[in-house]
N, C-alpha and C. Protein backbone atom coordinates (compact mmCIF):
# COMPACT_ATOMS: atom_id res chain seq x y z
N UNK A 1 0.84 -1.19 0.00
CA UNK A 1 0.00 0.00 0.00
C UNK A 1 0.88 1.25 0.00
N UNK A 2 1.87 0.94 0.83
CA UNK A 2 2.75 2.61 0.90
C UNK A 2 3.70 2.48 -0.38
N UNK A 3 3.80 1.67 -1.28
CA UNK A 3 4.64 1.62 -2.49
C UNK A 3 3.14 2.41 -3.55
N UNK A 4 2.37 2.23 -3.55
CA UNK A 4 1.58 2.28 -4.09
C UNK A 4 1.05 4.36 -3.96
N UNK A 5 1.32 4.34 -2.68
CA UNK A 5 1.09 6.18 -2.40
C UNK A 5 2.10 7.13 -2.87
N UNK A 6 3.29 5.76 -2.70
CA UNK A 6 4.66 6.67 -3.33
C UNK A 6 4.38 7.19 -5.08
N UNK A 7 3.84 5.77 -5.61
CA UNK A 7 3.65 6.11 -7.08
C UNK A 7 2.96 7.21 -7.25
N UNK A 8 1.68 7.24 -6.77
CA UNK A 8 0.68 7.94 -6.99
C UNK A 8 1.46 9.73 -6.98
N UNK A 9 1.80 9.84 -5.53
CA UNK A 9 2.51 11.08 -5.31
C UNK A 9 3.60 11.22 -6.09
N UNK A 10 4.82 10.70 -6.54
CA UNK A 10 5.33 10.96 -7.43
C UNK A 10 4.75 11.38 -8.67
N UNK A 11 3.67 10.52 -9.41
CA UNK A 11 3.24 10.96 -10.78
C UNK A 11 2.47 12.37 -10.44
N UNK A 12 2.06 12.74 -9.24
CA UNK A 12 1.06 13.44 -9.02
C UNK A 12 2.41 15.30 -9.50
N UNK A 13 3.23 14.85 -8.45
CA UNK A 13 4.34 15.95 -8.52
C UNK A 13 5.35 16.13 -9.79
N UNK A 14 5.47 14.85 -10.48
CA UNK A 14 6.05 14.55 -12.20
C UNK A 14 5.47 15.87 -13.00
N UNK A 15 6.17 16.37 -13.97
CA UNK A 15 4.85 16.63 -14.96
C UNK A 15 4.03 16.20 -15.55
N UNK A 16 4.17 14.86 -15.47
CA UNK A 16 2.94 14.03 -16.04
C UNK A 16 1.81 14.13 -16.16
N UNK A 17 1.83 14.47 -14.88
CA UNK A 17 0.35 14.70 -14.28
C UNK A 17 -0.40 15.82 -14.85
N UNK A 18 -0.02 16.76 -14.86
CA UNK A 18 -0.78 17.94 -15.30
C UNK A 18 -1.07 17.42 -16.99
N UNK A 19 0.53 16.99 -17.43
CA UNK A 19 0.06 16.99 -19.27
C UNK A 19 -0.85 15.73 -19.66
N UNK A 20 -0.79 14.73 -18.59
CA UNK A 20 -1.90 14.00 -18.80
C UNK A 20 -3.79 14.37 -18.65
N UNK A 21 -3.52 14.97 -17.73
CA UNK A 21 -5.01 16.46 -17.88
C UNK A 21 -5.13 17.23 -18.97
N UNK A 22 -4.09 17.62 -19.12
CA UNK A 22 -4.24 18.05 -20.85
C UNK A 22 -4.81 17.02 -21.73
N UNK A 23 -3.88 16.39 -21.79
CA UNK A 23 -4.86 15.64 -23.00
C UNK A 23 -5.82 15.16 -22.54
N UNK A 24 -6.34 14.68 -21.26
CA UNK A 24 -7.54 14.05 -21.58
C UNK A 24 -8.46 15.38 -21.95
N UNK A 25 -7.87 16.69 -21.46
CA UNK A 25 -8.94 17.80 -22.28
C UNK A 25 -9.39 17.92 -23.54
N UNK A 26 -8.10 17.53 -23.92
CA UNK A 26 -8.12 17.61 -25.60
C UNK A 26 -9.12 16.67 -26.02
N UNK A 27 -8.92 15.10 -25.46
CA UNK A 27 -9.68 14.07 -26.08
C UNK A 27 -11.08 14.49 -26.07
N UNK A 28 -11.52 14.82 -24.98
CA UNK A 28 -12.79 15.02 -24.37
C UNK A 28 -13.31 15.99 -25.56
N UNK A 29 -12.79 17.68 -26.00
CA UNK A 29 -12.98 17.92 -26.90
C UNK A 29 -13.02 17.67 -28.48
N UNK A 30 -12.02 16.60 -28.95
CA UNK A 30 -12.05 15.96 -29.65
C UNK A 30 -13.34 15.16 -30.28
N UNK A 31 -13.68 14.32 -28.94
CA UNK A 31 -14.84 13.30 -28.58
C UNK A 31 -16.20 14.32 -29.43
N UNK A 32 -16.16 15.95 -28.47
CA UNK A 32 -17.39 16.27 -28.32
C UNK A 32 -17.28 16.57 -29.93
N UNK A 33 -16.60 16.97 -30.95
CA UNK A 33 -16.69 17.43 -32.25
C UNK A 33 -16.67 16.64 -33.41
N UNK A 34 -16.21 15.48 -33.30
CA UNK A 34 -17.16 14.19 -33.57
C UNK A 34 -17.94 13.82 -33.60
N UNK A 35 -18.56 14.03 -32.32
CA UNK A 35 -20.35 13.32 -31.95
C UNK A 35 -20.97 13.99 -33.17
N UNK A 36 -20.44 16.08 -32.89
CA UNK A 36 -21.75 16.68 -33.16
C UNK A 36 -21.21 16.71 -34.66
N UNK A 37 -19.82 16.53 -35.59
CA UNK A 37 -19.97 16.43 -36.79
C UNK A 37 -20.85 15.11 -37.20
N UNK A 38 -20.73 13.94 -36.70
CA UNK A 38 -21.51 12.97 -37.38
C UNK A 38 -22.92 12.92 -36.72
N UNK A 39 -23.32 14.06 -35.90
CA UNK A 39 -25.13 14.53 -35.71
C UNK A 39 -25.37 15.07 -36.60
N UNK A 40 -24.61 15.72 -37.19
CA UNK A 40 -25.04 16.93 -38.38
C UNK A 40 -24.82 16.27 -39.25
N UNK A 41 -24.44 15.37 -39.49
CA UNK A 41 -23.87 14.53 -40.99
C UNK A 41 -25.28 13.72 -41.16
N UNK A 42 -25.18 12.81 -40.01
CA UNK A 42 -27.05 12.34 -40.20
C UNK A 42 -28.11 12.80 -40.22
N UNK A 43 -28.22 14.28 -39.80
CA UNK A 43 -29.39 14.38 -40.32
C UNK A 43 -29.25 15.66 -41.04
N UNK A 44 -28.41 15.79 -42.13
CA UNK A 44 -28.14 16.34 -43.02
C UNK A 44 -28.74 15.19 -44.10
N UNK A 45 -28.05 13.96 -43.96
CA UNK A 45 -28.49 12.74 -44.71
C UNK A 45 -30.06 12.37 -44.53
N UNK A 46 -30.43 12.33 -43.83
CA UNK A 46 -31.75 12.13 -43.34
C UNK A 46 -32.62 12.71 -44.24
N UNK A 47 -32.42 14.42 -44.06
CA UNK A 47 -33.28 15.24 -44.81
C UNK A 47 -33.41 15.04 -46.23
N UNK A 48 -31.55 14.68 -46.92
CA UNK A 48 -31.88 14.70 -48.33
C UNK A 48 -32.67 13.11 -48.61
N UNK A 49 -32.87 11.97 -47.59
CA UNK A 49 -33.23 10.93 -48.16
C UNK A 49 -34.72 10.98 -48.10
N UNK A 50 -35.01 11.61 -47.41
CA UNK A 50 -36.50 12.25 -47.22
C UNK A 50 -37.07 12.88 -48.29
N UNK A 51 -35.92 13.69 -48.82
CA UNK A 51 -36.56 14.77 -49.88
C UNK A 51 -36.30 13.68 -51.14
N UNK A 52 -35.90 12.65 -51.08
CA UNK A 52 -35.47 12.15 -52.12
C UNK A 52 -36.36 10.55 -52.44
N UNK A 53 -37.01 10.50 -51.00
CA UNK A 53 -38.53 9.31 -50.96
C UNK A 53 -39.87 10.35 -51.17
N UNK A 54 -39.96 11.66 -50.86
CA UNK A 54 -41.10 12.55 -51.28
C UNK A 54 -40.52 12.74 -52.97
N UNK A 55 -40.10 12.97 -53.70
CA UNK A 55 -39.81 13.24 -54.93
C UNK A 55 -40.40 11.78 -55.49
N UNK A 56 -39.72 10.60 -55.35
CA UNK A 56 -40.59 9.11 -55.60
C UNK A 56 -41.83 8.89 -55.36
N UNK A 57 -42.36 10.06 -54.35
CA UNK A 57 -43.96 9.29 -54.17
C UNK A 57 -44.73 10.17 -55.26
């Protein structure tokens, strides 16, 4: 257990630590501009397949 607090506190005081918060910021933003490009991609698609089964009927 006390090998285990040492790690922790070391990585905590490393720079690691902080630049690993970084990126998970980054990912996280990453993540969110993804979602909402392929929300907008589907129902961008959506609409034209819609407009494109009303044109067939």
């Amino acid at each position: 257990m006390n090998k285990l607090m040492t790690s922790v506190k070391d990585f905590l005081v490393s720079e690691d630590g902080p630049t690993a918060v970084e990126y998970a910021v980054m990912l996280a933003l990453i993540v969110v501009v993804c979602f909402s490009t392929v929300g907008s991609i589907g129902t961008n698609t959506n609409a034209k397949f819609a407009a494109a089964n009303a044109d067939l009927l």
